[in-house]
Protein backbone atom coordinates (compact mmCIF):
# COMPACT_ATOMS: atom_id res chain seq x y z
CA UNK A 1 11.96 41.56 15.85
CA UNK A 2 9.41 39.16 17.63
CA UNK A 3 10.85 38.14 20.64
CA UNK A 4 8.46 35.22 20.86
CA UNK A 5 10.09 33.58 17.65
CA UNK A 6 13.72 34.05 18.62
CA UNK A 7 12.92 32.37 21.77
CA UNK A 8 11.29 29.77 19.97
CA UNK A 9 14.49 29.26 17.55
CA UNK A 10 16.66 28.83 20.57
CA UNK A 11 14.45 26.50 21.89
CA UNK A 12 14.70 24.46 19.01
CA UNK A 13 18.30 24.85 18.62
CA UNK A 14 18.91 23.82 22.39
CA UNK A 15 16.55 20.88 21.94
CA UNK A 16 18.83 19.71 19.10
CA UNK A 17 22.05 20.19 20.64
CA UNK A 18 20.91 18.09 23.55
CA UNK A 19 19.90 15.16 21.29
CA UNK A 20 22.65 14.87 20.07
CA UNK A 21 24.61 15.53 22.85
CA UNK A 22 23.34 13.10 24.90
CA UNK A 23 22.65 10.33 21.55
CA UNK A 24 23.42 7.03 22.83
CA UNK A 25 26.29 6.42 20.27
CA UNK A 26 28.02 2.78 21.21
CA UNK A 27 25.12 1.57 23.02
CA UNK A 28 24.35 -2.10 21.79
CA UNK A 29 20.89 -1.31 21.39
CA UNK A 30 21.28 2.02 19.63
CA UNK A 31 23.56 1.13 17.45
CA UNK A 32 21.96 -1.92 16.31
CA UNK A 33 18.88 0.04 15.93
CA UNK A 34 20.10 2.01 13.66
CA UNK A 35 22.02 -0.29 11.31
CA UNK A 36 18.33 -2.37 11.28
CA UNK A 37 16.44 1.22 9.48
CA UNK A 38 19.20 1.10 7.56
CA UNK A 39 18.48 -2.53 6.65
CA UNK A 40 15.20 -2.20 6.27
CA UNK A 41 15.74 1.01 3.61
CA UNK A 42 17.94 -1.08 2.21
CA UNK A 43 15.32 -3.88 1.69
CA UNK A 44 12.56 -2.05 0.98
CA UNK A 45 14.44 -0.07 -1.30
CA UNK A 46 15.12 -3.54 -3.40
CA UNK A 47 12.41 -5.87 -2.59
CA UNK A 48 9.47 -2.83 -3.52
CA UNK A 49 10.44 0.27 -5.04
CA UNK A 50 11.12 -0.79 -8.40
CA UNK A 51 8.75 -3.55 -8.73
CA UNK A 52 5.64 -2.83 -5.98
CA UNK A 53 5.42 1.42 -5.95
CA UNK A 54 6.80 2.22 -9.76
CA UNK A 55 4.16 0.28 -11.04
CA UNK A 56 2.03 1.73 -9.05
CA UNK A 57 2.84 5.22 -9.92
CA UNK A 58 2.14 4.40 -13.23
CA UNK A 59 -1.24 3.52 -12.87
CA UNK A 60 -2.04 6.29 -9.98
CA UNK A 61 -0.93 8.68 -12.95
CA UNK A 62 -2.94 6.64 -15.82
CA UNK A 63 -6.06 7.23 -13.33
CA UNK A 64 -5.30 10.91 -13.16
CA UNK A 65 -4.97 11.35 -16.84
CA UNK A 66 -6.80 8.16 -19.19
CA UNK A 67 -9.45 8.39 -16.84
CA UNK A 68 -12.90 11.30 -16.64
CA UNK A 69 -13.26 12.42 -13.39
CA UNK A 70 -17.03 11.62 -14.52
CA UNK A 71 -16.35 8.18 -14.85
CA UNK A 72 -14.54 7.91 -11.33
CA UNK A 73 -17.11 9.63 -9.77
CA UNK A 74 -19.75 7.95 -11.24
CA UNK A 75 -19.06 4.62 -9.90
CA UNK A 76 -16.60 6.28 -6.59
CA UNK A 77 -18.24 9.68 -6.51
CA UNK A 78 -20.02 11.16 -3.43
CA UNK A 79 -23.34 10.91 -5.34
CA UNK A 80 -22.05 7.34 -7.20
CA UNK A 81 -24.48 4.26 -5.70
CA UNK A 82 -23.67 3.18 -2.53
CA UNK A 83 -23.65 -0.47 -3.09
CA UNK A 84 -21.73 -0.13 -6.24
CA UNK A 85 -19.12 2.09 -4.64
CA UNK A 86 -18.76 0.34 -1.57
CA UNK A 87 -18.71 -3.27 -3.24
CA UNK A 88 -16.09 -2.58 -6.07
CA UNK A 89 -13.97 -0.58 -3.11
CA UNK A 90 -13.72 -3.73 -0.63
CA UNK A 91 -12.96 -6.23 -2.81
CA UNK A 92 -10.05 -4.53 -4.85
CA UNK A 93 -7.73 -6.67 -2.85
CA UNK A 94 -8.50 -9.56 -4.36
CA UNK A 95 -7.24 -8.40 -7.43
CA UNK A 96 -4.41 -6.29 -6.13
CA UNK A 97 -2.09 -8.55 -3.95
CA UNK A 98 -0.11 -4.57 -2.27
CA UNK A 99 1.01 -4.03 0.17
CA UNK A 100 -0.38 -1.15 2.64
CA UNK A 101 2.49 1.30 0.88
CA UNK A 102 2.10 -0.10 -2.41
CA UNK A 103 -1.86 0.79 -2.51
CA UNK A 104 -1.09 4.65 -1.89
CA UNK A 105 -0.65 5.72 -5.11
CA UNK A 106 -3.92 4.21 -6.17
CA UNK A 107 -5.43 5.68 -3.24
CA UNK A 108 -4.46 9.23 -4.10
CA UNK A 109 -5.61 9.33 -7.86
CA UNK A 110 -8.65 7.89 -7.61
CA UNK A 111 -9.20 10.52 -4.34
CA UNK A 112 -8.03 12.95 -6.44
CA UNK A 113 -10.38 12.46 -9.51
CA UNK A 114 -13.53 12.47 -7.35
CA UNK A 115 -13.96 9.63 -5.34
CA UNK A 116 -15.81 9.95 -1.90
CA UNK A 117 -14.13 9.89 1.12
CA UNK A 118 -16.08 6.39 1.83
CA UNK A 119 -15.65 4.24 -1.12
CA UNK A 120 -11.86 5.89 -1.48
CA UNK A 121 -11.10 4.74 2.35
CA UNK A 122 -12.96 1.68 1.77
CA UNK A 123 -10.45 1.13 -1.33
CA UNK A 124 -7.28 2.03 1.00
CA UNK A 125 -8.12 -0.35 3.51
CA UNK A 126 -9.10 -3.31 1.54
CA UNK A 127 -6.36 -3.27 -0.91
CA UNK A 128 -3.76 -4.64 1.37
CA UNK A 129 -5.79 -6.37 3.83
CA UNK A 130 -8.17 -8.38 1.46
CA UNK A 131 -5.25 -10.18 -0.26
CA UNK A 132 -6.25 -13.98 -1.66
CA UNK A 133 -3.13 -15.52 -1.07
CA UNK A 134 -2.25 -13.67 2.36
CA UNK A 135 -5.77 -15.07 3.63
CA UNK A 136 -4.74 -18.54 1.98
CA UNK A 137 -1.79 -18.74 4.19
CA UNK A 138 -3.14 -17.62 7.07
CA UNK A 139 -5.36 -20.38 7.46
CA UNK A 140 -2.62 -22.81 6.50
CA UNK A 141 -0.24 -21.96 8.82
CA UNK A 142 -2.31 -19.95 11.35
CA UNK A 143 -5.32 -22.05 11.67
CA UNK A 144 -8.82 -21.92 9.32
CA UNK A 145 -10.74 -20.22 12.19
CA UNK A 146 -7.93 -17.32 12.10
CA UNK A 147 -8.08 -17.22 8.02
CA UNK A 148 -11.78 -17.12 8.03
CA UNK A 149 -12.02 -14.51 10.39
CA UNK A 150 -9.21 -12.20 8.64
CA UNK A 151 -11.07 -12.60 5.10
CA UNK A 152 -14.31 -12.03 6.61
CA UNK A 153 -13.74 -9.04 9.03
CA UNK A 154 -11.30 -7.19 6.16
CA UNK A 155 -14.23 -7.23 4.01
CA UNK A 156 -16.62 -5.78 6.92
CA UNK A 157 -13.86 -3.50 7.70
CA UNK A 158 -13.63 -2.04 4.83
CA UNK A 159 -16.87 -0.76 4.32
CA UNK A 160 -17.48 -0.33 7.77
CA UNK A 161 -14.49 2.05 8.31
CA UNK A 162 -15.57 3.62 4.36
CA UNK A 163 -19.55 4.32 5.48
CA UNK A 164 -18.21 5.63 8.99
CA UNK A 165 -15.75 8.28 7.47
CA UNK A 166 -18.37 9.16 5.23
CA UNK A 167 -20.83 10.02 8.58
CA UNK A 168 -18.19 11.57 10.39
CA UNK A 169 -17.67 13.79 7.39
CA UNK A 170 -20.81 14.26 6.36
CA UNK A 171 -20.82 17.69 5.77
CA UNK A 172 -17.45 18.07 3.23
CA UNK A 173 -19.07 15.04 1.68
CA UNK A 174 -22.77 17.05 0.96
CA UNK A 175 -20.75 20.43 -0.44
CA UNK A 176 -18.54 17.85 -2.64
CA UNK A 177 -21.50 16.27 -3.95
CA UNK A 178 -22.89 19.21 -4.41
CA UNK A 179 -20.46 20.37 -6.52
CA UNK A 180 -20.41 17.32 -8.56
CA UNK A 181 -23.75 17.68 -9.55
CA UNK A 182 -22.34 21.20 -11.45
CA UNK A 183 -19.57 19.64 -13.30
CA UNK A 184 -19.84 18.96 -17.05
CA UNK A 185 -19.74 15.81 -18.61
CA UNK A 186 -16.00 15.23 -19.98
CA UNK A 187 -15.46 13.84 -23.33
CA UNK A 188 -14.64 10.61 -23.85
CA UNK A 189 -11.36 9.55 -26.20
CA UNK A 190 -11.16 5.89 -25.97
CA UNK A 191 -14.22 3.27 -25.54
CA UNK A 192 -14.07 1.76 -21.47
CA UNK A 193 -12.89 -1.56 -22.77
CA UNK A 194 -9.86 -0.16 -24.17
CA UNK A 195 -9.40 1.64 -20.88
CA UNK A 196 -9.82 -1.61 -18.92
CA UNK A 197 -7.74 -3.49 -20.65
CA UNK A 198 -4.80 -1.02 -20.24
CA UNK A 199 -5.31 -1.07 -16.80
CA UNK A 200 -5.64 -5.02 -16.53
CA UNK A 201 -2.39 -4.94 -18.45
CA UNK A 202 -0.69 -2.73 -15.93
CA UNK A 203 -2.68 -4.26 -12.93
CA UNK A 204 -1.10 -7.67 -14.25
CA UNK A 205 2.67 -6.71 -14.38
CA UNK A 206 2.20 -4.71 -10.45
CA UNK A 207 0.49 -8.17 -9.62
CA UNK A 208 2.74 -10.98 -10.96
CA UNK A 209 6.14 -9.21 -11.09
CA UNK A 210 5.36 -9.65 -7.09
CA UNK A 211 4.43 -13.15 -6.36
CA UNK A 212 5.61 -14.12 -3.59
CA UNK A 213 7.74 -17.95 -3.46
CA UNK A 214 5.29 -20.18 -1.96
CA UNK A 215 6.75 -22.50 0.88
CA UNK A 216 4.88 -25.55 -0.73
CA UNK A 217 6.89 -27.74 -3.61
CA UNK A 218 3.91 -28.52 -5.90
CA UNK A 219 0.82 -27.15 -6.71
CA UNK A 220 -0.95 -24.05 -8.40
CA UNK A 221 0.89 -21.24 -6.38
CA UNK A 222 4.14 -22.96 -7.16
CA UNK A 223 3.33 -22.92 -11.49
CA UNK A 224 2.13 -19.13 -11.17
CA UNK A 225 5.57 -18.14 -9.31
CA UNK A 226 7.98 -20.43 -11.53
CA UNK A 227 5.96 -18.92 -14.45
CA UNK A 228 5.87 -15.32 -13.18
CA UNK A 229 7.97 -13.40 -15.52
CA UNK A 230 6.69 -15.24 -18.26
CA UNK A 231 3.10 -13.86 -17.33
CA UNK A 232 4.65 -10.62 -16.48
CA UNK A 233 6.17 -10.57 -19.74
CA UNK A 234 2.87 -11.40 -21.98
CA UNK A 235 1.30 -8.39 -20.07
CA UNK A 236 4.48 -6.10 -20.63
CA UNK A 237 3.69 -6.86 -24.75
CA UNK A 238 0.40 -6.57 -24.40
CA UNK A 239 0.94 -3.39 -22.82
CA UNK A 240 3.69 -1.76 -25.58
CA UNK A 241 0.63 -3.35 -28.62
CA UNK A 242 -2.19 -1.22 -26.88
CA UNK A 243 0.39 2.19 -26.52
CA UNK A 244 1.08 1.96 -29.98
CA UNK A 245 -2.51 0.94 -31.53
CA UNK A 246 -4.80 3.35 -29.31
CA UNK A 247 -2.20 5.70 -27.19
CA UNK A 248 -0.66 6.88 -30.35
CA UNK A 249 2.74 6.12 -29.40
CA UNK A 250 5.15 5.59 -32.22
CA UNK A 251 6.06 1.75 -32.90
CA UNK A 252 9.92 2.02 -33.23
CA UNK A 253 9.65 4.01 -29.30
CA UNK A 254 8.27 0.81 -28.51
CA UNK A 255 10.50 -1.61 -30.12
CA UNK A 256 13.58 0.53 -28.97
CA UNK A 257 12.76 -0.20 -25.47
CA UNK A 258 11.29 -3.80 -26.01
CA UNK A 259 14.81 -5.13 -27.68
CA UNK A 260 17.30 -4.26 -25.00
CA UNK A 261 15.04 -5.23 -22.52
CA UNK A 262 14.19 -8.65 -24.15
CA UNK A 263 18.34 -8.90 -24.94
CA UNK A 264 18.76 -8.32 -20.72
CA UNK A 265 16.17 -10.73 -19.66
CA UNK A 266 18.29 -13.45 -21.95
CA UNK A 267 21.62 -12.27 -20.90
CA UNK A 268 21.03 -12.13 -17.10
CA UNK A 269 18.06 -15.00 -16.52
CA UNK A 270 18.45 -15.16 -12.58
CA UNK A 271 18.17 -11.29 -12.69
CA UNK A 272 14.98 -10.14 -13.91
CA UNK A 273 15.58 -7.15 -12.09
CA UNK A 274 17.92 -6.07 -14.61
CA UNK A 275 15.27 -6.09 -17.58
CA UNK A 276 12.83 -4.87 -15.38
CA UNK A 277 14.59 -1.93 -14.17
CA UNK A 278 15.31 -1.24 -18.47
CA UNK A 279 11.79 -1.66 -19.14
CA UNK A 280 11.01 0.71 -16.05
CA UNK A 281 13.49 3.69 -17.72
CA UNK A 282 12.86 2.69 -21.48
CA UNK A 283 8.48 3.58 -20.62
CA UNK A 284 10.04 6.46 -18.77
CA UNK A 285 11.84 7.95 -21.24
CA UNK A 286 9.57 7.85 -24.20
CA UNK A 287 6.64 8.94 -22.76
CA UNK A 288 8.34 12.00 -20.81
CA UNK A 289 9.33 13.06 -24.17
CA UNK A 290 5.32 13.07 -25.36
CA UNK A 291 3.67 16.23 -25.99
CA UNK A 292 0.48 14.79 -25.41
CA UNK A 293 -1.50 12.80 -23.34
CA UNK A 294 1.74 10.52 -22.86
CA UNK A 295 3.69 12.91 -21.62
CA UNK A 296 0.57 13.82 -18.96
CA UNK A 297 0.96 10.34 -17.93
CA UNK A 298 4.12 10.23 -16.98
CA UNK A 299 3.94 13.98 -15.06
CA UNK A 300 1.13 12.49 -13.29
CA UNK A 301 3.43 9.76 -12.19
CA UNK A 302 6.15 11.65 -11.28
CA UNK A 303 4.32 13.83 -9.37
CA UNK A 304 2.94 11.19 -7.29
CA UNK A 305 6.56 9.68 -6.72
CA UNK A 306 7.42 12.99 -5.69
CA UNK A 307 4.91 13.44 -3.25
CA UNK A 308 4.85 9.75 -1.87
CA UNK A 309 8.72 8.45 -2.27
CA UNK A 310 10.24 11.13 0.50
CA UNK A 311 7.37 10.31 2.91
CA UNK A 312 7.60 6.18 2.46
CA UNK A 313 11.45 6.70 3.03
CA UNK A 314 11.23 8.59 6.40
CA UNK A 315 8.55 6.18 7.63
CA UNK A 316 10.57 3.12 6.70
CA UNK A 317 13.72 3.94 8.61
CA UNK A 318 11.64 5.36 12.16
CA UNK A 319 10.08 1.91 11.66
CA UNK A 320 13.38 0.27 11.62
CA UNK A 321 14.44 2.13 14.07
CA UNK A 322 11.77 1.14 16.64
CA UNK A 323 10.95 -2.48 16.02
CA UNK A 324 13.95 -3.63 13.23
CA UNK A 325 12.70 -6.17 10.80
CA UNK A 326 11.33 -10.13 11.12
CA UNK A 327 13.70 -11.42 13.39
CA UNK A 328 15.97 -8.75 14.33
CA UNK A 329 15.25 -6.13 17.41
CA UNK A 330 15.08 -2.29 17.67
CA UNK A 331 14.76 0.28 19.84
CA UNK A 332 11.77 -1.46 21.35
CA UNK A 333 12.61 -5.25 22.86
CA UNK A 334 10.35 -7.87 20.99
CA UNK A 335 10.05 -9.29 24.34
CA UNK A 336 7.90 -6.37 25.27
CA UNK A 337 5.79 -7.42 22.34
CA UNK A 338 5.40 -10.30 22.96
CA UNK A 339 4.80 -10.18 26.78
CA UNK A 340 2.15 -7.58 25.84
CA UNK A 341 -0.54 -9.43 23.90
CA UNK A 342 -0.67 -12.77 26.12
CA UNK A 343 -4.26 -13.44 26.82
CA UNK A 344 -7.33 -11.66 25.19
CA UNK A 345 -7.60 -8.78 27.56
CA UNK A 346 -8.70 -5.40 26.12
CA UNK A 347 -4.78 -3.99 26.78
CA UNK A 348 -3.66 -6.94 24.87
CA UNK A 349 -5.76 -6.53 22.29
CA UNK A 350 -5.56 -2.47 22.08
CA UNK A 351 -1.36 -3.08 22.20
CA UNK A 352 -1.83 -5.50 18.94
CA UNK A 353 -4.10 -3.42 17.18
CA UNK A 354 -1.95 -0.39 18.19
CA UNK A 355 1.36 -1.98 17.05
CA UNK A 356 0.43 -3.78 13.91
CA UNK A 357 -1.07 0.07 12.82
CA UNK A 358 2.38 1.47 13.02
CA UNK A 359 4.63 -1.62 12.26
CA UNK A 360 5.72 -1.89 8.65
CA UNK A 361 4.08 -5.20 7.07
CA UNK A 362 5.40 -6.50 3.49
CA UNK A 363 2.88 -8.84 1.98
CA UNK A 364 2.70 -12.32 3.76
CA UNK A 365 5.74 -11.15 5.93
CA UNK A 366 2.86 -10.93 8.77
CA UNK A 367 1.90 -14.61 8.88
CA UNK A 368 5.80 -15.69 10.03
CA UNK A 369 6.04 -12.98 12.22
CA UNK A 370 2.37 -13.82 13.94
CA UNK A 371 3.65 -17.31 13.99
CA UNK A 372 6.39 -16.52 16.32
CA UNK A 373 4.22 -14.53 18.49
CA UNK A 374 1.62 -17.11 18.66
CA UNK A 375 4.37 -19.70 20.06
CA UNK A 376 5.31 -17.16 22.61
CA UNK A 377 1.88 -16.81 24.10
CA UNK A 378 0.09 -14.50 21.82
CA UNK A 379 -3.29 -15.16 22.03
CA UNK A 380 -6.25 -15.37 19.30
CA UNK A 381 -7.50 -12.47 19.86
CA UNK A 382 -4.80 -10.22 19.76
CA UNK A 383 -3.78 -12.35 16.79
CA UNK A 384 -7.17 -11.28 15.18
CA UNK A 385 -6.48 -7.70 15.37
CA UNK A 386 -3.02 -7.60 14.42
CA UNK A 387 -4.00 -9.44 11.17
CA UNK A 388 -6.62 -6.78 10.82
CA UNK A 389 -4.67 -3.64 11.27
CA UNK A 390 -1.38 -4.78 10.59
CA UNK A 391 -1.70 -4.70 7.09
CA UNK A 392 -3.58 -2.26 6.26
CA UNK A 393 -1.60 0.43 8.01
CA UNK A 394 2.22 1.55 8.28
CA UNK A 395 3.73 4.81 10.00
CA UNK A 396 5.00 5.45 6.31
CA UNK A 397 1.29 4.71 5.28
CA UNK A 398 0.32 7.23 7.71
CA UNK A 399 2.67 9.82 6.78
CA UNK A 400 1.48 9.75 3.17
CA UNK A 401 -2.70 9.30 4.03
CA UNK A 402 -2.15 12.45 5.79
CA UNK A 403 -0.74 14.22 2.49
CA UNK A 404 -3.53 13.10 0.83
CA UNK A 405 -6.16 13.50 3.36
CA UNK A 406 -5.13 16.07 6.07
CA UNK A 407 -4.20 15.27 9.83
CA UNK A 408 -8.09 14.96 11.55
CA UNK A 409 -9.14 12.52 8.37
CA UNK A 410 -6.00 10.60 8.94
CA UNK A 411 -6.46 10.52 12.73
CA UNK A 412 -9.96 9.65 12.53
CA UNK A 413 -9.54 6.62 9.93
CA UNK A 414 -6.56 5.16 11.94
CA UNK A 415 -8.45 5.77 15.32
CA UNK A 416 -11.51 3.56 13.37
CA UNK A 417 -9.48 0.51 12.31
CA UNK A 418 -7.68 0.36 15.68
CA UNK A 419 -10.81 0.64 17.44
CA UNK A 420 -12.32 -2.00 15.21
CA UNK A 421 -9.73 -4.75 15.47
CA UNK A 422 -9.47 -4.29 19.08
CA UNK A 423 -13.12 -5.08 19.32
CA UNK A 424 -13.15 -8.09 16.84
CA UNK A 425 -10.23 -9.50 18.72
CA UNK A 426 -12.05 -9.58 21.38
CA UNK A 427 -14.86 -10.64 20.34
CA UNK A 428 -13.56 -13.46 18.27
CA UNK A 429 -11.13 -14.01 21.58
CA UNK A 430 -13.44 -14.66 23.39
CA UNK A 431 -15.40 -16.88 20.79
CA UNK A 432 -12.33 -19.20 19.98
CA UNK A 433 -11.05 -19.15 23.93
């Protein structure tokens, strides 16, 4: 018997017999805390799950098996071009309006299938943080100067923070190259644009299932949103056409899951939910029951949910627990907040960056809540860098990078974009004062 660990399992049991026995149970604060992670589980839970990370499992597992890994790491690769790679990496958010949990997923195949540690960083960052409409509202409601400066710095960011991780890791990144240059060539089944328009398919549904209610009455945000599951819709057939025609999946799987679905979406048409959720089980179902490539798919899928799903959970409710949700306090006072990042001093600045890395940020949910801050003193600069590592990051985004990438990769490429929008609020701070 090793003394050493017996002393170390009391320890631990002691340690959790005090927590609880001193838990601040009826404490205002406490208690409140905890019914706002469970609020926030409970949103996140409706508001993204189904229609933000499902969809996105879908495709992380279509890159893992519809995909070469020659393909991926011919345009991502360690040895791909490094203005291709970083170019196509930052501006994926324009296409892909996710949010910084939503993009994990994506993250993790295309890491997985080859991509270098630069142009798949470069990809995790910009996804969330280069989104279109986000940047739209920001200068609308924030100011253009602040909307300029977010769409401008996310792109620099992103392939700042990508070359950067790249240097720091120069070494792994040589030995993986080098054993890139050994791998064979991998047959190709399907021609590319077949490929690409599976994925635009699937891209479209993850895109326009979640656009967001714009706070304007007229105008071309308004027609995409009041038309959204219309669009979504077209790319859900267009989707079940190209299974059948060039993923060999049999017609009447198809039509067996298009009919209900169809039936739901006319039975319940405030709901779409409903059909969606059907459509969700009904792609589930019959390609789990593939012996082929479809059935790869869908293990891909599920082992990504697996892996990613537990982790987003846990990081959800601790964020809850600390800072609630938009409008509602934690653990931690918003006052505190709020008092911290008056001015543009390099603690105000720092806290910003800091916080907006670990609070949780839906899409556009950051503009209202910068808003607020802003009218409480906030200044520019610490404005800047929330808008700049807000986003991007999440302590449930953390928590799954670090599955993906270990704890010192993780560390490092949190450490860069907090250090980064710390300086460019600062910078543009000073600038703007």
């Amino acid at each position: 018997m090793s003394w050493k660990s017996e002393w170390e399992k009391l320890l631990l049991i002691v340690g959790v017999f005090l927590a609880f026995f001193y838990l601040p149970v009826g404490s205002q604060r406490f208690d409140n805390a905890i019914m706002e992670a469970l609020y926030l589980a409970k949103w996140y839970a409706r508001e993204h799950v189904l229609l933000c990370l499902i969809p996105a499992f879908f495709i992380a597992g279509a890159i893992a098996v519809f995909i070469s890994q020659a393909s991926v790491m011919k345009y991502l690769g360690a040895r791909a071009n490094k203005i291709l790679a970083y170019g196509v990496a930052s501006v994926s958010g324009t296409i892909l309006a996710v949010c910084s949990c939503t993009v994990l997923p994506l993250f993790a195949g295309i890491y997985r299938m080859g991509a270098g540690l630069g142009p798949a960083t470069a990809f995790l960052y910009s996804g969330p943080a280069i989104n279109v409409l986000a940047i739209a509202m920001t200068a609308r409601v924030l100011g253009p100067e602040l909307g300029i400066a977010r769409a401008v710095g996310a792109i620099l960011f992103s392939v700042v923070i990508g070359i950067l991780m790249h240097l720091i890791f120069i070494k792994e990144e040589t030995e993986k190259s080098l054993a890139q240059v050994a791998m064979p060539e991998e047959e190709v089944k399907r021609p590319l644009w077949q490929n690409a328009l599976y994925f635009a398919a699937m891209v479209g549904i993850l895109v326009f299932a979640n656009w967001g209610k714009p706070d304007e009455t007229t105008g071309l945000w308004v027609a995409i949103y009041s038309a959204k599951w219309i669009v979504t819709s077209l790319f859900a057939l267009a989707l079940g056409v190209m299974l059948v025609r060039w993923f060999a999946v049999a017609w009447w799987k198809v039509v067996a899951t298009a009919l209900p679905v169809a039936g739901l979406a006319l039975a319940f048409p405030h709901q779409p939910l409903i059909a969606f959720a059907a459509a969700t089980i009904g792609l589930s179902i019959f390609t789990s029951t593939d012996k082929g490539e479809n059935g790869e798919w869908f293990a891909s899928s599920w082992g990504f949910a697996k892996q990613i799903m537990p982790l987003l959970l846990f990081g959800v409710l601790v964020a809850g627990l600390l800072l609630g949700r938009v409008g509602n306090e934690g653990l931690i006072p918003s006052e505190w907040v709020a008092h911290a990042v008056g001015g543009n001093s390099l603690a105000a600045n720092f806290f910003a960056s800091f916080a907006g890395a670990f609070m949780y940020f839906a899409t556009l949910t950051e503009v209202p809540i910068l808003q607020g801050l802003i009218g409480n003193g906030m200044g520019k600069g610490p404005a800047l860098a929330l808008l700049l590592a807000g986003p991007a990051l999440s302590l449930p985004n953390m928590l799954v990078i670090r599955s993906v990438l270990g704890t010192k990769k993780t560390v490092v490429f949190v450490s860069l974009v907090i250090v980064m929008a710390t300086i460019s609020g600062i910078l543009f701070g000073a600038f703007f004062a």
